[in-house]
N, C-alpha and C. Protein backbone atom coordinates (compact mmCIF):
# COMPACT_ATOMS: atom_id res chain seq x y z
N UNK A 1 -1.53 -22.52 31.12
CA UNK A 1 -0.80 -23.18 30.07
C UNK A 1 -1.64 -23.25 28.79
N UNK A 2 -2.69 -23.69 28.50
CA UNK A 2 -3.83 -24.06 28.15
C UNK A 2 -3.90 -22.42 27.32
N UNK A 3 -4.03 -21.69 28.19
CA UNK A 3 -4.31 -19.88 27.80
C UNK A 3 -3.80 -19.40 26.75
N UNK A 4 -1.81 -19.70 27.09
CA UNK A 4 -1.59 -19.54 26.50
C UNK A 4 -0.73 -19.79 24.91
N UNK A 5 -1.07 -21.23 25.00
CA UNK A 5 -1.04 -22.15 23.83
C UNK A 5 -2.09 -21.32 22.82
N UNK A 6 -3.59 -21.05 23.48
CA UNK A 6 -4.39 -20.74 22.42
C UNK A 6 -3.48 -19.25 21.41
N UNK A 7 -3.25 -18.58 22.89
CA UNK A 7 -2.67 -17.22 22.67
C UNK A 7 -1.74 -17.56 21.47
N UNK A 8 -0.86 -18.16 21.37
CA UNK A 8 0.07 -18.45 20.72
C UNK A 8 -0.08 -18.99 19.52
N UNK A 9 -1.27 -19.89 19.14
CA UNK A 9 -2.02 -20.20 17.98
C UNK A 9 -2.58 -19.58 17.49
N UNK A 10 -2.89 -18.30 18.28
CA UNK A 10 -3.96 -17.15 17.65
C UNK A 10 -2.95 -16.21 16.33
N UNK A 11 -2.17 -16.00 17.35
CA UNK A 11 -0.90 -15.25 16.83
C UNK A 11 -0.18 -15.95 15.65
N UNK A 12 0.04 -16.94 15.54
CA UNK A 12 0.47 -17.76 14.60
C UNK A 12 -0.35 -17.90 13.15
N UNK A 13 -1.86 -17.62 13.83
CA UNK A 13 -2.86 -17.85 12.43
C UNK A 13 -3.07 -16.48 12.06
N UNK A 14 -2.66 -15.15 12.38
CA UNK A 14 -2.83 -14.15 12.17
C UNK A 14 -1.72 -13.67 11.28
N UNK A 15 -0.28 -14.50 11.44
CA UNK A 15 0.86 -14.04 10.96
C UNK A 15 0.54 -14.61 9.51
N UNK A 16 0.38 -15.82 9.41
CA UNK A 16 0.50 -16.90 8.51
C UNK A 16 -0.82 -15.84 7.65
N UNK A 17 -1.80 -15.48 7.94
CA UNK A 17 -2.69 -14.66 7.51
C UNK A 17 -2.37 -13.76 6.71
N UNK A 18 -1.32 -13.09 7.22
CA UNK A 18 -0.62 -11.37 7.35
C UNK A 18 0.28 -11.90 5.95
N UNK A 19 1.10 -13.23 5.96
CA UNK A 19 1.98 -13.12 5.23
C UNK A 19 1.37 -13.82 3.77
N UNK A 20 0.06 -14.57 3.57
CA UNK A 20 -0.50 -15.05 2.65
C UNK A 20 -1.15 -13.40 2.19
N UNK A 21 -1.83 -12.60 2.72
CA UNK A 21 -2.33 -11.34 1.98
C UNK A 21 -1.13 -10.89 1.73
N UNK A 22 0.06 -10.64 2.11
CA UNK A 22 0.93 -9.70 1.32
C UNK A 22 1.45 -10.53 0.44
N UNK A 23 1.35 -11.88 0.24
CA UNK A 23 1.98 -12.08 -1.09
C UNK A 23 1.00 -12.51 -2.22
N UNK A 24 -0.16 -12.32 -1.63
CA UNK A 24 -1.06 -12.20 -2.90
C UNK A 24 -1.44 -10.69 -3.51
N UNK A 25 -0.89 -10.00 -2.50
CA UNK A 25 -1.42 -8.72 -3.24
C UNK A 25 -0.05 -8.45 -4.02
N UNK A 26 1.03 -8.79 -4.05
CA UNK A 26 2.01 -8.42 -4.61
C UNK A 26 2.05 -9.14 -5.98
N UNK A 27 1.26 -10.19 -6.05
CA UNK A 27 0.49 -10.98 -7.23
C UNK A 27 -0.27 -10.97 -7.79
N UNK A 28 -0.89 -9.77 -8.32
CA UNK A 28 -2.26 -9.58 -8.68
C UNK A 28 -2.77 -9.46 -10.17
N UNK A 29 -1.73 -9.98 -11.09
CA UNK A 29 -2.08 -10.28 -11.82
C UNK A 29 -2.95 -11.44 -12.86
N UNK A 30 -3.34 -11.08 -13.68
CA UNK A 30 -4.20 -12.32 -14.13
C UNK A 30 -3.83 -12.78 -15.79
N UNK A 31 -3.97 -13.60 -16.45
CA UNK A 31 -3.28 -13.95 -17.42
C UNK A 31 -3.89 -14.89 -18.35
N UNK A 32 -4.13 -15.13 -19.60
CA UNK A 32 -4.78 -16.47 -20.24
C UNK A 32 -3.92 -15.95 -21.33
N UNK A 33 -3.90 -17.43 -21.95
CA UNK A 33 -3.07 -17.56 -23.10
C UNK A 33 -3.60 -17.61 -24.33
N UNK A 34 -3.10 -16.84 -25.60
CA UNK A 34 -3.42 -16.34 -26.71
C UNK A 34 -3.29 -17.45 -27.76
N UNK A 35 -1.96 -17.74 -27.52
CA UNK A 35 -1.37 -18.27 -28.68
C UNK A 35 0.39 -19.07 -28.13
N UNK A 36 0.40 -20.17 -29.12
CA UNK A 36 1.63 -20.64 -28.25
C UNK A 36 2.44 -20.94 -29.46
N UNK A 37 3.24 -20.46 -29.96
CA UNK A 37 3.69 -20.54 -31.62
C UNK A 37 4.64 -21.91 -31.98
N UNK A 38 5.10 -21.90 -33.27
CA UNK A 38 5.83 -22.61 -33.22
C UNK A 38 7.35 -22.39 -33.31
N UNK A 39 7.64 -20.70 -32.96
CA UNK A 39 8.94 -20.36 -33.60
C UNK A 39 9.31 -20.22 -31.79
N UNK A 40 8.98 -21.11 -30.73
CA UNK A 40 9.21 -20.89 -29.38
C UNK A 40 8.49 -19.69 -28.61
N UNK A 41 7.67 -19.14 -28.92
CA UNK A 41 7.00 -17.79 -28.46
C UNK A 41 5.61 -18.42 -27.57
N UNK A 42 5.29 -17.30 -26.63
CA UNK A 42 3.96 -18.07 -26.04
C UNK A 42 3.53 -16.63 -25.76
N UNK A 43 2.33 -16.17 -26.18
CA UNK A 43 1.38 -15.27 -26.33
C UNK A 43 0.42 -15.20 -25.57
N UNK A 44 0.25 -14.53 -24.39
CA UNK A 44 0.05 -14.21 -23.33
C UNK A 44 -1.04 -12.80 -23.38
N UNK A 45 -2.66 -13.06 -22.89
CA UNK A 45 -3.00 -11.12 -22.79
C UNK A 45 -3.15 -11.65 -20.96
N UNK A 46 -2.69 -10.23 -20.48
CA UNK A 46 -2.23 -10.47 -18.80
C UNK A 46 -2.92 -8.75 -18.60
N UNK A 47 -3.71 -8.58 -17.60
CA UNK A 47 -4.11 -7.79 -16.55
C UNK A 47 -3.80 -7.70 -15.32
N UNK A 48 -3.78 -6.73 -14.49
CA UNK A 48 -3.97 -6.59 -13.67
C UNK A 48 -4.78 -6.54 -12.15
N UNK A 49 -5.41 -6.85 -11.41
CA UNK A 49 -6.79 -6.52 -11.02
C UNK A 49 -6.48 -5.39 -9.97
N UNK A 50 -5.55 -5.37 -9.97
CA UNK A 50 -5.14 -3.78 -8.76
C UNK A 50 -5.39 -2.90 -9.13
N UNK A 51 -4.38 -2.50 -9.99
CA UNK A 51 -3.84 -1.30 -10.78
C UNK A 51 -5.17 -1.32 -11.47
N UNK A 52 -5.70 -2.37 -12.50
CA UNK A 52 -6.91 -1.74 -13.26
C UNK A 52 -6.04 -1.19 -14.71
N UNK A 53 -6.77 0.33 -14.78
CA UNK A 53 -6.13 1.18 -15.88
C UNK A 53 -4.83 1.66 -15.80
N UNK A 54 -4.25 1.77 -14.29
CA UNK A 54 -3.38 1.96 -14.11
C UNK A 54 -1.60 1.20 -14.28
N UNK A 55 -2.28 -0.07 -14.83
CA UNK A 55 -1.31 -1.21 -15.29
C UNK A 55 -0.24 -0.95 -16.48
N UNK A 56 1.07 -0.46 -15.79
CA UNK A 56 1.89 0.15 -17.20
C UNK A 56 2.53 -1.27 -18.00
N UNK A 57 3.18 -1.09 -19.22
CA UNK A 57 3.49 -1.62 -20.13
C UNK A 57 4.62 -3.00 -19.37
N UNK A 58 5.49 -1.93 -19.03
CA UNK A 58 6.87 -2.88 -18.20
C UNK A 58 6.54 -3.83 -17.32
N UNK A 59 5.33 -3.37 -16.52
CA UNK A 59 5.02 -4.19 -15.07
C UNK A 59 4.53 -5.67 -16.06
N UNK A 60 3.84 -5.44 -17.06
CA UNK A 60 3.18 -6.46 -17.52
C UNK A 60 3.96 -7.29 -18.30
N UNK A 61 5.26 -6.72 -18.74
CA UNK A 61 5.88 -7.88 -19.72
C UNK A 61 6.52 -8.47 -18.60
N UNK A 62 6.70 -8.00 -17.49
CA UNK A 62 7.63 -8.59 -16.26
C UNK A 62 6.98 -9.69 -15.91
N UNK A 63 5.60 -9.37 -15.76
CA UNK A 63 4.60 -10.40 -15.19
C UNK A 63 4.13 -11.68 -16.11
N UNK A 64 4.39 -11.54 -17.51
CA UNK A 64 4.25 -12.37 -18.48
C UNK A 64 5.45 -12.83 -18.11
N UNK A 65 6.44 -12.89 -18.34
CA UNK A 65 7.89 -13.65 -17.68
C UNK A 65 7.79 -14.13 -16.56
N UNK A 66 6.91 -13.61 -15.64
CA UNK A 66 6.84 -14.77 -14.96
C UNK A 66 5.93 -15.42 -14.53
N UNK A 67 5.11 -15.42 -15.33
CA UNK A 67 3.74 -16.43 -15.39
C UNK A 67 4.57 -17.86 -16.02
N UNK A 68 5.08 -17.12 -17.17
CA UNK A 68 6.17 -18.53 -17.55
C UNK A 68 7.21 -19.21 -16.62
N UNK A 69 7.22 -18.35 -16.38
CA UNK A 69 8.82 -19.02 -15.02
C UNK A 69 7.63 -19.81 -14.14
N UNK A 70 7.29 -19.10 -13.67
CA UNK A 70 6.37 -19.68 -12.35
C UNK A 70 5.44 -20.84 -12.30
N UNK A 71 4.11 -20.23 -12.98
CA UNK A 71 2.91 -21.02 -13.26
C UNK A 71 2.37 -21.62 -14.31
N UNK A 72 3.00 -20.98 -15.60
CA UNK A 72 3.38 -22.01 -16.71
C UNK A 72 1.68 -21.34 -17.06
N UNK A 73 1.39 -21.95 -18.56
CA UNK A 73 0.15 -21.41 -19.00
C UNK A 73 -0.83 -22.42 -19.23
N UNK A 74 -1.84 -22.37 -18.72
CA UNK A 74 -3.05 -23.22 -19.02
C UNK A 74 -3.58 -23.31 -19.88
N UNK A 75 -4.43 -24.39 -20.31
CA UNK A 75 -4.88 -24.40 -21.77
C UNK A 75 -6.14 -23.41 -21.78
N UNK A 76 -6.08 -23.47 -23.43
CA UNK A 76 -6.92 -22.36 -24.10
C UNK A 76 -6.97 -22.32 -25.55
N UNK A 77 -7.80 -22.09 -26.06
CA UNK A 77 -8.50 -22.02 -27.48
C UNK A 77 -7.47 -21.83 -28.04
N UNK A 78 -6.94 -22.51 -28.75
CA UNK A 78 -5.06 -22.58 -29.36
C UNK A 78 -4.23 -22.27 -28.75
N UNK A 79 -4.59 -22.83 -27.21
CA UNK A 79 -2.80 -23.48 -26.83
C UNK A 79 -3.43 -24.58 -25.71
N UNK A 80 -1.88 -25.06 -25.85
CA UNK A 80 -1.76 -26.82 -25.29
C UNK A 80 -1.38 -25.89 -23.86
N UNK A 81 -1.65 -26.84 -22.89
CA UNK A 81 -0.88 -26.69 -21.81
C UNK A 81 0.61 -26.43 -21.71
N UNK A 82 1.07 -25.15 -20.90
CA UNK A 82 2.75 -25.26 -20.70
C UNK A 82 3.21 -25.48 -19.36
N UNK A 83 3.97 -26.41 -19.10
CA UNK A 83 4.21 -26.36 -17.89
C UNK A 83 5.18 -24.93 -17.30
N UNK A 84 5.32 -24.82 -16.20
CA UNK A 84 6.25 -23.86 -16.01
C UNK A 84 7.73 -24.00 -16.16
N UNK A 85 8.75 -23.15 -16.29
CA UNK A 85 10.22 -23.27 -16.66
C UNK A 85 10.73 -23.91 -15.57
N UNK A 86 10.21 -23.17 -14.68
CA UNK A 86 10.79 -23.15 -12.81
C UNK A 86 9.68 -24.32 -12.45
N UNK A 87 10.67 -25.73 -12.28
CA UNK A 87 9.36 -26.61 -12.30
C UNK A 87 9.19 -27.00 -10.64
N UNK A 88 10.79 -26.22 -10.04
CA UNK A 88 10.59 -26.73 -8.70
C UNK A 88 11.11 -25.95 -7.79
N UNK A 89 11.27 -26.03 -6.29
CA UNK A 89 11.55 -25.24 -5.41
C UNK A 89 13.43 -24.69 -5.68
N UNK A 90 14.12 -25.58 -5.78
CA UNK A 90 15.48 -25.60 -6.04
C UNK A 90 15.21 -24.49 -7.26
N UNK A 91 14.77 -24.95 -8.59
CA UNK A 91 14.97 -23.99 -9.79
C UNK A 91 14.49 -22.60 -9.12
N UNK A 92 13.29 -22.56 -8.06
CA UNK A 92 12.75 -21.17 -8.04
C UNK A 92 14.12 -20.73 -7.83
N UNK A 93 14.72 -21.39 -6.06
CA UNK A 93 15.81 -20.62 -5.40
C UNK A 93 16.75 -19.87 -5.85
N UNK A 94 17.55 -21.18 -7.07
CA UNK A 94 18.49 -20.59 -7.50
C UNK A 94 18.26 -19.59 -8.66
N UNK A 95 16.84 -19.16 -9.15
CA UNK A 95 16.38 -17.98 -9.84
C UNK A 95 16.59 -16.38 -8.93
N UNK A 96 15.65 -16.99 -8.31
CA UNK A 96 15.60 -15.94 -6.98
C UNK A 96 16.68 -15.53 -6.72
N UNK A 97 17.98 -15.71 -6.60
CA UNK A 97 19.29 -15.29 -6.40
C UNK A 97 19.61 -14.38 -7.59
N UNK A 98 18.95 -14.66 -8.65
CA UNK A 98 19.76 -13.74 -10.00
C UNK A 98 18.17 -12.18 -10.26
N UNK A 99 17.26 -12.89 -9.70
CA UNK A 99 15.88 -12.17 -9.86
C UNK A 99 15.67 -11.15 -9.98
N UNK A 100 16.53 -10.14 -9.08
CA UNK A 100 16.28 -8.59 -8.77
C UNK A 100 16.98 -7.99 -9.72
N UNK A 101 18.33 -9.02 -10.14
CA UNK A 101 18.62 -7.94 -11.08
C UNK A 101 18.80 -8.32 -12.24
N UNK A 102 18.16 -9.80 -12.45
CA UNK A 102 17.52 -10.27 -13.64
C UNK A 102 16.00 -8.74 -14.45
N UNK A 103 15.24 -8.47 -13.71
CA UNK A 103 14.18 -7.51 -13.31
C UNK A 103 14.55 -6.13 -13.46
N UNK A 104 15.73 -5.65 -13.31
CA UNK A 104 15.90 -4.39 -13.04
C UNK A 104 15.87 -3.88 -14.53
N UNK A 105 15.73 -2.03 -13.89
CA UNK A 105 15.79 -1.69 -15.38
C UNK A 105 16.39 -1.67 -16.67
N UNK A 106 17.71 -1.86 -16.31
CA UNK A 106 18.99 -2.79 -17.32
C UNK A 106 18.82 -4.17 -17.36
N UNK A 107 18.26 -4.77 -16.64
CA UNK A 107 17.84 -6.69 -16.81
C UNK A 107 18.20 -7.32 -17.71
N UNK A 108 18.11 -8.32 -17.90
CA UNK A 108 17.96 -9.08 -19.10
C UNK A 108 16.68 -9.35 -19.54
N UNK A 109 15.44 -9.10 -18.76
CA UNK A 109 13.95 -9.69 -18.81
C UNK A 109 13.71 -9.02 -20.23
N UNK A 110 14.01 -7.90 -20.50
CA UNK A 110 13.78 -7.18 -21.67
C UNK A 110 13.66 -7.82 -23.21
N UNK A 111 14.96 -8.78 -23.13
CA UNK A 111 15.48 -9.70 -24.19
C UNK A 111 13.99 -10.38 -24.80
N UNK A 112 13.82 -10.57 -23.89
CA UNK A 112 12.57 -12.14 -23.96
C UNK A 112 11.25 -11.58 -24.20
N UNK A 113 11.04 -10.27 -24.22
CA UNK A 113 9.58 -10.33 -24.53
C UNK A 113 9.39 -9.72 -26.15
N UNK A 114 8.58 -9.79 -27.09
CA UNK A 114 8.45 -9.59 -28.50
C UNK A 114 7.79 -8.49 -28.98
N UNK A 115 6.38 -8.71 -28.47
CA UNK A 115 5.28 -7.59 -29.11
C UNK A 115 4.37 -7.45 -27.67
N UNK A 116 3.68 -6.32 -28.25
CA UNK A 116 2.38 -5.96 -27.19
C UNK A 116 1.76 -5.13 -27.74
N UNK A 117 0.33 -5.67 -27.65
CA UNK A 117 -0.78 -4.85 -28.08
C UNK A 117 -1.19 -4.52 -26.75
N UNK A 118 -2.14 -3.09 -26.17
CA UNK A 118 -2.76 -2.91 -25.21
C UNK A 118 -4.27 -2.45 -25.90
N UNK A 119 -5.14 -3.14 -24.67
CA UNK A 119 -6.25 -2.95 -24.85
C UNK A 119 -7.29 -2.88 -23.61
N UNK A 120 -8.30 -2.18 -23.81
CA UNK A 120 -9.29 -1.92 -22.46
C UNK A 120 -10.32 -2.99 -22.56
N UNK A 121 -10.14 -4.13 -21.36
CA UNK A 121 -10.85 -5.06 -21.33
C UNK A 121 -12.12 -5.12 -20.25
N UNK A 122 -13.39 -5.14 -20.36
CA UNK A 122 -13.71 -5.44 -19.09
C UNK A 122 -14.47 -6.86 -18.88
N UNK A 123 -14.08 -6.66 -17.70
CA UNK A 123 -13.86 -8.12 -17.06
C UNK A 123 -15.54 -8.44 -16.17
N UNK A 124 -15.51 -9.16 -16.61
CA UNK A 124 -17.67 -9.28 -15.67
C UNK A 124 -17.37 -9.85 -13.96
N UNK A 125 -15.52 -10.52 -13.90
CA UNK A 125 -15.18 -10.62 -12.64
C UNK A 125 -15.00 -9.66 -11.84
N UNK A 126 -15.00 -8.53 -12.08
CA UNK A 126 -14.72 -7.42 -11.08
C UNK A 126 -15.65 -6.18 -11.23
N UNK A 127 -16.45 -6.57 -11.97
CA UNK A 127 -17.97 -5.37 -12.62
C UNK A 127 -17.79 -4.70 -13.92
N UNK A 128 -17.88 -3.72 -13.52
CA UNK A 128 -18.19 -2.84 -15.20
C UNK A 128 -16.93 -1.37 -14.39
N UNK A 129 -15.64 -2.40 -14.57
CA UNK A 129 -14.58 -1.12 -14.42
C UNK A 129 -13.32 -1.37 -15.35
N UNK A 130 -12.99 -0.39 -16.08
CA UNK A 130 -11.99 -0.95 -17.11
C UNK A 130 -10.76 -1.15 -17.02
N UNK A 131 -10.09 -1.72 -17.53
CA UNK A 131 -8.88 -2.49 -17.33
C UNK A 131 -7.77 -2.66 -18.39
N UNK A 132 -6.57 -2.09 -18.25
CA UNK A 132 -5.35 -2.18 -19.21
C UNK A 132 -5.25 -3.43 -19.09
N UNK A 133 -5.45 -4.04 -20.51
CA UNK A 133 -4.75 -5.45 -20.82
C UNK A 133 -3.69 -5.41 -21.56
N UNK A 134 -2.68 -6.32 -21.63
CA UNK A 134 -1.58 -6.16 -22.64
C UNK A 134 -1.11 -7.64 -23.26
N UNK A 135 -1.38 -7.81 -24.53
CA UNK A 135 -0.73 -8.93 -25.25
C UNK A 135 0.88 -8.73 -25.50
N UNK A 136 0.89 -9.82 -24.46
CA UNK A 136 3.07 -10.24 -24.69
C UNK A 136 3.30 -11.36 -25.12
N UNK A 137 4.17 -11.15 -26.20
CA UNK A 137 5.09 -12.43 -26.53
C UNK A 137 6.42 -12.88 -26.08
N UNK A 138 6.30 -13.84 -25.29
CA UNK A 138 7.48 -13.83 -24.45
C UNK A 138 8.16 -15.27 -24.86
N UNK A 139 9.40 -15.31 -25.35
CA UNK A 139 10.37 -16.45 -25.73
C UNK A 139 10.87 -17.50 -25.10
N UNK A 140 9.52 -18.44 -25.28
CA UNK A 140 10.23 -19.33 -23.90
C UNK A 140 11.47 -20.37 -24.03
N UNK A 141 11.37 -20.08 -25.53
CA UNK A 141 12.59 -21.15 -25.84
C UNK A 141 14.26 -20.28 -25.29
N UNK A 142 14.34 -19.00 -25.92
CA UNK A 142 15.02 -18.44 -25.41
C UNK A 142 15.73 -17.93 -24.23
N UNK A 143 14.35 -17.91 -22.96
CA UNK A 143 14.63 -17.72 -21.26
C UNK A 143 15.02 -19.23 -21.12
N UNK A 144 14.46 -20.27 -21.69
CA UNK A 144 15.11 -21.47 -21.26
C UNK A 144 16.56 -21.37 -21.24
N UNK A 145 16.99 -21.56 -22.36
CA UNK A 145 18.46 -21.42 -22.89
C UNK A 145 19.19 -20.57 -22.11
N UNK A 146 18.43 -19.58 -21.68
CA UNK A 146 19.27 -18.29 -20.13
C UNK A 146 19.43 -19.32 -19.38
N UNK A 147 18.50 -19.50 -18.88
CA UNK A 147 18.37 -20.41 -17.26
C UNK A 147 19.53 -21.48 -17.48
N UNK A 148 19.56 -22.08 -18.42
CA UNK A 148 20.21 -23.14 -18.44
C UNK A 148 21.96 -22.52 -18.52
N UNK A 149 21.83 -21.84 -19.48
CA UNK A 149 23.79 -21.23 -19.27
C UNK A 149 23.64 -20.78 -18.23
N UNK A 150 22.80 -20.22 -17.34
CA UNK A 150 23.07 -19.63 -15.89
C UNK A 150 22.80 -20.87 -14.48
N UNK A 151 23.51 -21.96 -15.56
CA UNK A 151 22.80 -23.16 -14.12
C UNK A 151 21.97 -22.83 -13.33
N UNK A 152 20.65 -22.26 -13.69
CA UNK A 152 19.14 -22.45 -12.88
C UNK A 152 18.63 -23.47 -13.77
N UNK A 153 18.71 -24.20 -14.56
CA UNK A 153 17.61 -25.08 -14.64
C UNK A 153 18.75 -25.77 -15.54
N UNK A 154 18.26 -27.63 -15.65
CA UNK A 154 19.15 -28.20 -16.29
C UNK A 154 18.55 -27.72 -17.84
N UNK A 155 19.73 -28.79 -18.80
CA UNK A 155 19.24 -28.51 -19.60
C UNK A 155 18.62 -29.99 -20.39
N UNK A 156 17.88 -29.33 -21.34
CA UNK A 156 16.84 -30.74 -21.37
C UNK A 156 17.46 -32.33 -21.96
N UNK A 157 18.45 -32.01 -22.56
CA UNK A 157 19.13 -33.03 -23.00
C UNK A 157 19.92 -33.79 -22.11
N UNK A 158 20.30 -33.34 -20.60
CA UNK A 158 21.02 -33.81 -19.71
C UNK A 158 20.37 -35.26 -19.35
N UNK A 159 21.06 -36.09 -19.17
CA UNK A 159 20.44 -37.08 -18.66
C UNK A 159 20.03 -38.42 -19.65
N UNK A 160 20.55 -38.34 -20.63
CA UNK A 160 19.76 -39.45 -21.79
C UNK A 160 21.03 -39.74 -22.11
């Protein structure tokens, strides 16, 4: 009995293992914030650490969209803290339902992002190997205003 309880815990910490590496590698981007404007824009330079040089343009404005949705931007040398759009499990869900083809190559994600500069950064976190960075401006006032006509997220005036 005893045997195979362990057996069964083993297996359990291996899965839980299995499923934390695949969703961090499917996350491998990295991100600090530029600039947070006042015309609703939040200015974002975002890398990769996978891809490296190999980090194309699209993957990265995708990933700036959802640094905002998700994890919101931390402070930095001219900008305040942002919290994230998606402040909770419910907002993720009912995102997640519109996501794939929010994302796709006709999307709407397109709308929301502004400018991009790319540039070869290297990073002293991963050695002396170079790295596509890309500055995005992504509209957070604007994806709000989505979310909200698409009942994923209230809207901020509700409630007063």
């Amino acid at each position: 009995m005893i045997k195979k309880l362990l057996n069964r815990s083993i297996l359990l910490l291996v899965f839980n293992f299995v499923l934390f590496s695949t969703a961090y590698s499917q996350n491998t981007y990295k991100f600090e914030c530029v600039s947070v404007g006042n015309d609703g824009f939040v200015t974002l330079k975002i890398w990769n650490t996978k891809k490296g040089g190999n980090y194309k343009f699209e993957h990265a404005c995708k990933d700036a969209i959802k640094a905002v949705l998700y994890s919101g931007v931390p402070y930095n040398k001219g900008c305040i803290t942002q919290k994230p759009i998606l402040q909770n499990q419910e907002e993720q869900a009912k995102f997640h339902k519109i996501e794939k083809k929010f994302f796709s190559r006709n999307g709407a994600w397109s709308t929301y992002t502004l400018t991009s500069q790319s540039e070869i950064a290297v990073s002293g976190n991963f050695g002396l190997k170079n790295w596509k960075a890309y500055q995005i401006s992504v509209s957070k006032d604007l994806l709000r205003k989505f979310l909200e006509d698409n009942n994923i997220i209230k809207r901020l005036n509700d409630g007063f």
